[in-house]
N, C-alpha and C. Protein backbone atom coordinates (compact mmCIF):
# COMPACT_ATOMS: atom_id res chain seq x y z
N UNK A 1 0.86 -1.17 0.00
CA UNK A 1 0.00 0.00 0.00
C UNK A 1 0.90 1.23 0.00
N UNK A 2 0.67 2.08 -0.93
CA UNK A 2 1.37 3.50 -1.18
C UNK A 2 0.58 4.30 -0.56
N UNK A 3 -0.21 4.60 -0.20
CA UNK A 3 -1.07 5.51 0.65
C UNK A 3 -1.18 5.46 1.78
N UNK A 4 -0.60 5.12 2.60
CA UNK A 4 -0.83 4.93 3.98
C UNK A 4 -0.30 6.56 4.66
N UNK A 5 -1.54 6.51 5.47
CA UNK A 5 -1.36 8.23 5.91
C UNK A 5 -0.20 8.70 7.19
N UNK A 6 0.43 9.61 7.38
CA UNK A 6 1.11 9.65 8.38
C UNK A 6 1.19 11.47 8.48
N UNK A 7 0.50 11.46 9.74
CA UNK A 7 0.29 12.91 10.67
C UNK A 7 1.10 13.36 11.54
N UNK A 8 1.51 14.54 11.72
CA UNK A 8 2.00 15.11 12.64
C UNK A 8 1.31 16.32 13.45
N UNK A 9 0.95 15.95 14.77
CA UNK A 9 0.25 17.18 14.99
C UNK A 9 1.59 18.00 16.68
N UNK A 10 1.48 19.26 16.20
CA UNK A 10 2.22 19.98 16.88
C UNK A 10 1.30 21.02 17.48
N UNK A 11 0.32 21.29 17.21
CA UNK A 11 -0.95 22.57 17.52
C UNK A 11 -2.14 22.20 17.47
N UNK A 12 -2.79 22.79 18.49
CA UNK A 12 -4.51 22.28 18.37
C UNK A 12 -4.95 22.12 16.92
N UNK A 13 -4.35 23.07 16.09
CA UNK A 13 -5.20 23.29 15.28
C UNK A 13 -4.75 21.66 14.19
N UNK A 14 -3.25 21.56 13.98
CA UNK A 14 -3.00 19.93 13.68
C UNK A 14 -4.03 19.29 14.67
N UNK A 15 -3.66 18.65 15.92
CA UNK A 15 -4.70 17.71 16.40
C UNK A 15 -5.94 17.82 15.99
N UNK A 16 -6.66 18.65 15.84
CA UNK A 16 -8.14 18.52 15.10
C UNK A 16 -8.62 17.92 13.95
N UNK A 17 -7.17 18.01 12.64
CA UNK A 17 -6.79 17.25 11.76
C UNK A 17 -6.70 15.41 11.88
N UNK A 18 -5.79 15.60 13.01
CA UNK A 18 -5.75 14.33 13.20
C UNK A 18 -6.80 13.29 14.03
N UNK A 19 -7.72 14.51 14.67
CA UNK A 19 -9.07 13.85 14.75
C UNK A 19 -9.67 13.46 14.01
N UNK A 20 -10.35 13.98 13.15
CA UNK A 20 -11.13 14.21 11.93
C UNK A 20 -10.65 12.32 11.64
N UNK A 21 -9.20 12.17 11.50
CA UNK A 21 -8.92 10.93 10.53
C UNK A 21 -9.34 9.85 11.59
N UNK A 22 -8.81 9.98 13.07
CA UNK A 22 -9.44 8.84 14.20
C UNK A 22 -10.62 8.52 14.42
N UNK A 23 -11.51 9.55 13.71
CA UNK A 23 -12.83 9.59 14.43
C UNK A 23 -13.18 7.82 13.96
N UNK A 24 -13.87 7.16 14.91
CA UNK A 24 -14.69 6.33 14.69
C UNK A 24 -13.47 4.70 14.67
N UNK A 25 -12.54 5.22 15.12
CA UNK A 25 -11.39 4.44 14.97
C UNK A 25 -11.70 3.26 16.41
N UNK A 26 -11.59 2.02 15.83
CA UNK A 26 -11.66 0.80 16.97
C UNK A 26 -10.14 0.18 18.00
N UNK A 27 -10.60 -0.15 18.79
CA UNK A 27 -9.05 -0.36 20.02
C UNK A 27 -9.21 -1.40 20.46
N UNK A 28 -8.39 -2.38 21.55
CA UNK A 28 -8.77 -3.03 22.83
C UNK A 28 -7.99 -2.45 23.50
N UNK A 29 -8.95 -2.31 24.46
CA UNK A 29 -8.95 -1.80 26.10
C UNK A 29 -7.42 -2.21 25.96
N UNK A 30 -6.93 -3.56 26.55
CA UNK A 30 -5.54 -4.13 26.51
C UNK A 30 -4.52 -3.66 25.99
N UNK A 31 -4.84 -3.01 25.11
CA UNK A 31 -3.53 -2.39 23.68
C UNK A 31 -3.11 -0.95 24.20
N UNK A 32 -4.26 -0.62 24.54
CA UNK A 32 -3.89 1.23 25.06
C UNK A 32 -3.02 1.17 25.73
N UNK A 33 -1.83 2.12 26.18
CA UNK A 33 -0.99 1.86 26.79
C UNK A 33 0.22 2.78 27.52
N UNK A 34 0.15 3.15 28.73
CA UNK A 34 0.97 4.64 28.94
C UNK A 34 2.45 4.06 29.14
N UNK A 35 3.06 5.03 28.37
CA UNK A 35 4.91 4.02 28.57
C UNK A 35 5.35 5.37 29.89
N UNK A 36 5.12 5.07 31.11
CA UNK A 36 5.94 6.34 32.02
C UNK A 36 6.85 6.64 31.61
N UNK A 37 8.17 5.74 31.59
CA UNK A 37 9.17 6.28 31.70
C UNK A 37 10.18 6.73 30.30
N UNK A 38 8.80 6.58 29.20
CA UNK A 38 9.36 7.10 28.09
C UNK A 38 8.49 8.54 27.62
N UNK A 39 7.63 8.65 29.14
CA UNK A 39 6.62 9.70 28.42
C UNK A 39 5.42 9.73 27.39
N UNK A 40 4.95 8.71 26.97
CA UNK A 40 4.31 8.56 25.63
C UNK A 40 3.22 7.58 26.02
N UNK A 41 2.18 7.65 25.29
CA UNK A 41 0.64 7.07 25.30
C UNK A 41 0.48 6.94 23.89
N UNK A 42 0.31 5.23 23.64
CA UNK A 42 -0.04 4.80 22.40
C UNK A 42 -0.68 4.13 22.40
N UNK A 43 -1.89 4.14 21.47
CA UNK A 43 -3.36 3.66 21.05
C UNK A 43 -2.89 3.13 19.82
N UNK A 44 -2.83 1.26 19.61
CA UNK A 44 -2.97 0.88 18.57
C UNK A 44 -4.58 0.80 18.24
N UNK A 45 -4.35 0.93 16.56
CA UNK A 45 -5.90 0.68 16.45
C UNK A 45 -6.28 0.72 14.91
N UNK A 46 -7.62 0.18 14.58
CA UNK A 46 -8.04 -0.25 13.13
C UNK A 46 -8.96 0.88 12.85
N UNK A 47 -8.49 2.07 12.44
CA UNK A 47 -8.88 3.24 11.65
C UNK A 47 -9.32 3.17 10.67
N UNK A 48 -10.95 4.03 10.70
CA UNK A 48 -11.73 4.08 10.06
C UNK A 48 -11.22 5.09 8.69
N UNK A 49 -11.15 4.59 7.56
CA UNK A 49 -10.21 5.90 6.34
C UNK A 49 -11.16 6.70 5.78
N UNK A 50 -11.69 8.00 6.75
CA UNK A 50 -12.22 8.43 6.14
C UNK A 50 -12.05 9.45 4.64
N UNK A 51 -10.77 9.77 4.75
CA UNK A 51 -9.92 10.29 3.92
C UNK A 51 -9.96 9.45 2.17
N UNK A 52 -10.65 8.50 2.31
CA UNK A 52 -10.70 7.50 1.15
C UNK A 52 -12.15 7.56 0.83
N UNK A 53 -12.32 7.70 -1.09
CA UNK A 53 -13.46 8.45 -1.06
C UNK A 53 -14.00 7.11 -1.13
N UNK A 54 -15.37 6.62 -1.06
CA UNK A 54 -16.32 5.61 -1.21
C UNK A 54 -17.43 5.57 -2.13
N UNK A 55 -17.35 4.65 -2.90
CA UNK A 55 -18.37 4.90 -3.58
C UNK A 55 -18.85 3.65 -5.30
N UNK A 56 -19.00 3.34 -5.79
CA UNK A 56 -18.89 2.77 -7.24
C UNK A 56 -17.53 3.03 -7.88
N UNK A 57 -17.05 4.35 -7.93
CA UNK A 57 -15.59 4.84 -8.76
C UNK A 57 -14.68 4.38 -7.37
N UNK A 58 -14.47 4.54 -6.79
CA UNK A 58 -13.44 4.51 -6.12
C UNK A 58 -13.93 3.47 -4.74
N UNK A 59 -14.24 2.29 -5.04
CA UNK A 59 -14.28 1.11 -4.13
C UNK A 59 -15.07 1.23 -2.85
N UNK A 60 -14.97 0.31 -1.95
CA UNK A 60 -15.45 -0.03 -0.67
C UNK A 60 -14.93 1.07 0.13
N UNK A 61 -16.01 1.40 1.43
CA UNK A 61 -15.06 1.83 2.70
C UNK A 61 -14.02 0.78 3.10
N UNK A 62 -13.06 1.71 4.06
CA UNK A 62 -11.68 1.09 4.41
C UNK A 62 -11.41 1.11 5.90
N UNK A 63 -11.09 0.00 6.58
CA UNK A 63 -10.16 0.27 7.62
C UNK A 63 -8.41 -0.30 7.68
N UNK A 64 -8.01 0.63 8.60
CA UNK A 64 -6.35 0.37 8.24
C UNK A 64 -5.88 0.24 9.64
N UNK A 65 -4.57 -0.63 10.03
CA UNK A 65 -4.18 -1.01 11.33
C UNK A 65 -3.51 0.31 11.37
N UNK A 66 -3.45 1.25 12.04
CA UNK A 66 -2.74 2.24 12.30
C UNK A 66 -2.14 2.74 14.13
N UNK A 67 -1.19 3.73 13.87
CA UNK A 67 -0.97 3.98 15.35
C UNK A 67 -1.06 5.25 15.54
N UNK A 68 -1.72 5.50 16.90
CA UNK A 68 -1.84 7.09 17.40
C UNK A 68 -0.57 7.31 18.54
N UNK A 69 0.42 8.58 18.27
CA UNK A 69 1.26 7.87 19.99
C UNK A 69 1.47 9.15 20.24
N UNK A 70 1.24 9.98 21.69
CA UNK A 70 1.40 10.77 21.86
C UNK A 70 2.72 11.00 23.06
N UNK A 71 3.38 12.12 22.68
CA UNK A 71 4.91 12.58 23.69
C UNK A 71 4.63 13.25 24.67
N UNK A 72 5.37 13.90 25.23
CA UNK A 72 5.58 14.44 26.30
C UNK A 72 4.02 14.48 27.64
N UNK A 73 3.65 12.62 27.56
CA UNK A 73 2.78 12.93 28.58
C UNK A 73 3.64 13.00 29.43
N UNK A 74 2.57 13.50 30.58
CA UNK A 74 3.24 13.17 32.20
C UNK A 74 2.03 12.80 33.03
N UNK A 75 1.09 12.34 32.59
CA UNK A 75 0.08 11.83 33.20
C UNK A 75 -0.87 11.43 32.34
N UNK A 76 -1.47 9.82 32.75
CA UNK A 76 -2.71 9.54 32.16
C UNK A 76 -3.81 9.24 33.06
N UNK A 77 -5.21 9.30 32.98
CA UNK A 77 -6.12 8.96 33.49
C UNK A 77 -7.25 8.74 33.20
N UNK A 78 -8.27 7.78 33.32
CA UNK A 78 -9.60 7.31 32.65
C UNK A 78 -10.98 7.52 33.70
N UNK A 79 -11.33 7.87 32.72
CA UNK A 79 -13.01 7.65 33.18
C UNK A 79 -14.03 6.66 32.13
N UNK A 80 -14.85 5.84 33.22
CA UNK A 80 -15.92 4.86 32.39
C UNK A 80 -15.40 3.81 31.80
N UNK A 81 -14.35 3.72 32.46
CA UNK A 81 -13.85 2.22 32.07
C UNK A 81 -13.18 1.37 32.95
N UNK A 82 -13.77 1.83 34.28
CA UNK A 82 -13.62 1.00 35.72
C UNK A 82 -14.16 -0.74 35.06
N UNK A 83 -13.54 -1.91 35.40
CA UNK A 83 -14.06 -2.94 34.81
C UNK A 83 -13.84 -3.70 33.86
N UNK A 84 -13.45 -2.17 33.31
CA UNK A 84 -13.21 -2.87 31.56
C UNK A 84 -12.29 -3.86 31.52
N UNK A 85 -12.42 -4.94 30.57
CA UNK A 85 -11.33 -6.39 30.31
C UNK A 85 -10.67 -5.75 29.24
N UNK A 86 -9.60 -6.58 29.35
CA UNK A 86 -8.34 -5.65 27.98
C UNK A 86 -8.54 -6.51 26.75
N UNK A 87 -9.70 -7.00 26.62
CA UNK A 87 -10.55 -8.09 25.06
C UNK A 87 -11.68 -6.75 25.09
N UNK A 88 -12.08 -5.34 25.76
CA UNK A 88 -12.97 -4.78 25.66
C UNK A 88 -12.63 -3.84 24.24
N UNK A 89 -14.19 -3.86 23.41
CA UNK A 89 -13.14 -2.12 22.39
C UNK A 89 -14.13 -1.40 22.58
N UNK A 90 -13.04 -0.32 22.33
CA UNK A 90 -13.07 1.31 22.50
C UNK A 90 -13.68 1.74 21.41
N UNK A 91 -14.78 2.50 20.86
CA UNK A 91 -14.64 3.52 20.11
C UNK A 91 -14.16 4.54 20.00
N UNK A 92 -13.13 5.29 19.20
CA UNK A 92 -12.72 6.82 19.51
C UNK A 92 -13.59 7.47 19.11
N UNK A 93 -14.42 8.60 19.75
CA UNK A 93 -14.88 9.63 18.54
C UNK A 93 -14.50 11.12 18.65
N UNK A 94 -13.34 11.31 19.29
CA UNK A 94 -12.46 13.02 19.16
C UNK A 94 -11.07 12.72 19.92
N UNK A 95 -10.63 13.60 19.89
CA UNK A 95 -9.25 14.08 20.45
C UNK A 95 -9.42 15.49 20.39
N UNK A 96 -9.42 15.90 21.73
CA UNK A 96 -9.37 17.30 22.15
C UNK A 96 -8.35 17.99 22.74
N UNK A 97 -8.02 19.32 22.76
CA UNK A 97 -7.13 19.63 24.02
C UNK A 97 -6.98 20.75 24.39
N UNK A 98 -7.20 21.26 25.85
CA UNK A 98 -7.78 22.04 26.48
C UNK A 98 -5.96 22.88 27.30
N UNK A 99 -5.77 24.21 26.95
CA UNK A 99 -4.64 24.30 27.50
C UNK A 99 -4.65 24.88 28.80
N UNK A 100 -3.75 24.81 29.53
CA UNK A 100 -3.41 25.03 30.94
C UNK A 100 -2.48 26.26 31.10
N UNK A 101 -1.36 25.82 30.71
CA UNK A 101 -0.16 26.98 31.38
C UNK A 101 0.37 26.22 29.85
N UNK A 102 0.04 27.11 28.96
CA UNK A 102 0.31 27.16 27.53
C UNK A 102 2.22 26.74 27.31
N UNK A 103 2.69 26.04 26.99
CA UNK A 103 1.78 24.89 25.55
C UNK A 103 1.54 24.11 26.45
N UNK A 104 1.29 23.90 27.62
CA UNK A 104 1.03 22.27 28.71
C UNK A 104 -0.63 22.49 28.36
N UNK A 105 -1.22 20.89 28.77
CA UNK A 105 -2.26 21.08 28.67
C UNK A 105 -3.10 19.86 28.70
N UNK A 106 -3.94 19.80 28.33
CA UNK A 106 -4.87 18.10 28.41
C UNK A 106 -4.94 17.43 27.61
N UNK A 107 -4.92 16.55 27.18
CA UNK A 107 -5.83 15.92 25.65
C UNK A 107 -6.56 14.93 26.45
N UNK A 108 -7.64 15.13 25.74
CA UNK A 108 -8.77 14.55 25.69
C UNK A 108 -9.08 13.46 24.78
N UNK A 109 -9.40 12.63 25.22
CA UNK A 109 -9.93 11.38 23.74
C UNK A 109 -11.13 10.78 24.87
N UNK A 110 -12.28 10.98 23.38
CA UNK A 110 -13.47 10.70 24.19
C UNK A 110 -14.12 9.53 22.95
N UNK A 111 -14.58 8.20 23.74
CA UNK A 111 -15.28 7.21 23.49
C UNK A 111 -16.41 7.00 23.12
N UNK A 112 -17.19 6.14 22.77
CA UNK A 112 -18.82 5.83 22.75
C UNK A 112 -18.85 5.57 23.92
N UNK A 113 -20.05 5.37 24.23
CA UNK A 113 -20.60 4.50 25.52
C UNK A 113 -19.76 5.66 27.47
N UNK A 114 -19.35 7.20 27.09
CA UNK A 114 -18.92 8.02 27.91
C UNK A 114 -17.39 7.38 28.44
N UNK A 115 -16.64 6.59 27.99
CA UNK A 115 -15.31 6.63 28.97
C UNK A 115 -14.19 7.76 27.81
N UNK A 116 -13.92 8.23 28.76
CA UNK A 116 -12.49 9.14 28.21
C UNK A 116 -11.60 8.73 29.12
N UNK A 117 -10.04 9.11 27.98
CA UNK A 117 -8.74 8.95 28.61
C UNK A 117 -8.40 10.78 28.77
N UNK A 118 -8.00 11.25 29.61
CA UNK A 118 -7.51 12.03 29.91
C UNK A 118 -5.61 12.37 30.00
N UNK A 119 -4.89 12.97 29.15
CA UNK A 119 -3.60 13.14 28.90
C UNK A 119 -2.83 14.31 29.13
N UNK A 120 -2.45 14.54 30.21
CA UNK A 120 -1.82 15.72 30.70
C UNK A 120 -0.09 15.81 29.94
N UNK A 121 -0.02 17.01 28.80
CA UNK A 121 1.11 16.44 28.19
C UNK A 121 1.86 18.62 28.59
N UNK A 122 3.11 18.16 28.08
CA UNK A 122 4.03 19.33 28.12
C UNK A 122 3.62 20.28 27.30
N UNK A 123 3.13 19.91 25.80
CA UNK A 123 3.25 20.28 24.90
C UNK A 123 2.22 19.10 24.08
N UNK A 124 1.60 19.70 22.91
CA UNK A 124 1.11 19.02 21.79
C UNK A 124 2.26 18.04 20.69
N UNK A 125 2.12 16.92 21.07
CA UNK A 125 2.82 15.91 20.37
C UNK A 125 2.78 14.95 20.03
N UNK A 126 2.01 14.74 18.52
CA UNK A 126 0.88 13.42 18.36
C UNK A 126 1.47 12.64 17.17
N UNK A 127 1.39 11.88 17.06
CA UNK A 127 1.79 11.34 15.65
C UNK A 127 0.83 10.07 15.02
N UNK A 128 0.31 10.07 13.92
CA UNK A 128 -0.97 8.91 13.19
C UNK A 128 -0.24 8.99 12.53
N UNK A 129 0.00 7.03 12.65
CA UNK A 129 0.94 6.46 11.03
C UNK A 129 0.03 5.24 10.92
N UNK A 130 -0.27 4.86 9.50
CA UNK A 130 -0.75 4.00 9.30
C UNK A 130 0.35 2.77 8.64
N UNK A 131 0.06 1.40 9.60
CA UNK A 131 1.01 0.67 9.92
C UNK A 131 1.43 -0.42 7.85
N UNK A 132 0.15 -0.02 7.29
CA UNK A 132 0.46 -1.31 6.37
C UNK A 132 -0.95 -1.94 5.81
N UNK A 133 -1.49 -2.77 6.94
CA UNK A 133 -2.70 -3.61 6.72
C UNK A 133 -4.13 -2.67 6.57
N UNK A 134 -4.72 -2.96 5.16
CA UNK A 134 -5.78 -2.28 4.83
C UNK A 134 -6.91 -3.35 4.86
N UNK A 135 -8.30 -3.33 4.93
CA UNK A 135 -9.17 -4.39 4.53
C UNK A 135 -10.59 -3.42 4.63
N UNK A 136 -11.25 -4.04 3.63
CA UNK A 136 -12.34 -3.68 3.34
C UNK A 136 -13.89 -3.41 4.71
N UNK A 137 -13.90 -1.98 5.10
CA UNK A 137 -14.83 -2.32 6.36
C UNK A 137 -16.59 -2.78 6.11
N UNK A 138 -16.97 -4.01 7.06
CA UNK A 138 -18.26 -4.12 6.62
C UNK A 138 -18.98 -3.33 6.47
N UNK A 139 -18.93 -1.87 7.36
CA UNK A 139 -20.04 -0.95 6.72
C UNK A 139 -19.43 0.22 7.10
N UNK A 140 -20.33 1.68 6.88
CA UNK A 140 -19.65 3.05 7.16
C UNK A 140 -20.17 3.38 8.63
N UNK A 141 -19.38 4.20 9.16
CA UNK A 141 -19.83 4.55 10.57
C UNK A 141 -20.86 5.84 10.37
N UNK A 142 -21.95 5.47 11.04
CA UNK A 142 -22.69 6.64 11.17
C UNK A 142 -23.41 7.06 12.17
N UNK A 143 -24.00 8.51 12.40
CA UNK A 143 -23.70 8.99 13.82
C UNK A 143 -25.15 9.67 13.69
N UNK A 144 -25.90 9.60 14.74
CA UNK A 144 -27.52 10.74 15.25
C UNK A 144 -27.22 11.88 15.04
N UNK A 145 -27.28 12.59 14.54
CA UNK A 145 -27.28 14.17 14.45
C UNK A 145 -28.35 15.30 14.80
């Protein structure tokens, strides 16, 4: 695959970008994962391509094994997923981030079903690479409006 996408977000206004591409993106609980002592929080996961048009001309919807990994955390923390088994999945549907004592600040990644991870980082430092493996998704994600 020649297309495989790879993001860099350095500013809210990147991370919003790189929402847009996570939205609707699938996880297990198990996979999420805060590395302390390297600073970094990485979400493997099978991303929804929305970036790929759909249709008769241009094929099936797509999902792709991709990785989200974010730097300079210094803290992670969850809500609504007291319980959860690490065979559980996640829906993503945003990545937010709320600043503090500028550039420090929060990110936000908020779920279906209300659990968020909460990410207290130095600075905005995200990176979406898509790993390789593409496959055809059974259907498109769609949302109540």
């Amino acid at each position: 695959m020649t297309d495989r996408l790879k993001l860099v977000a350095l500013d809210e206004e990147d991370l919003t970008i790189v929402s847009a591409h996570v939205q609707d993106a699938v996880m297990k609980v198990g996979d999420v994962k805060f590395l302390r002592a390297q600073s970094r929080f990485v979400l493997p996961m099978n991303r929804f391509a929305w970036e790929r048009k759909s249709g008769a001309l241009s094929g099936p919807p797509e999902r792709r094994n991709s990785v989200l990994d974010f730097g300079r955390v210094t803290r992670a923390a969850s809500t609504g997923l007291a319980g959860a088994k690490a065979a559980d999945v996640l829906s993503l549907l945003a990545v937010r981030f709320q600043a503090t004592d500028a550039p420090a600040g929060a990110i936000e990644l908020t779920f279906s079903g209300g659990a968020t991870i909460r990410l207290d980082v130095e600075c905005i430092e995200a990176r979406l690479s898509d790993l390789g493996g593409a496959w055809e998704a059974s259907s498109r994600p769609r949302h109540a409006v």
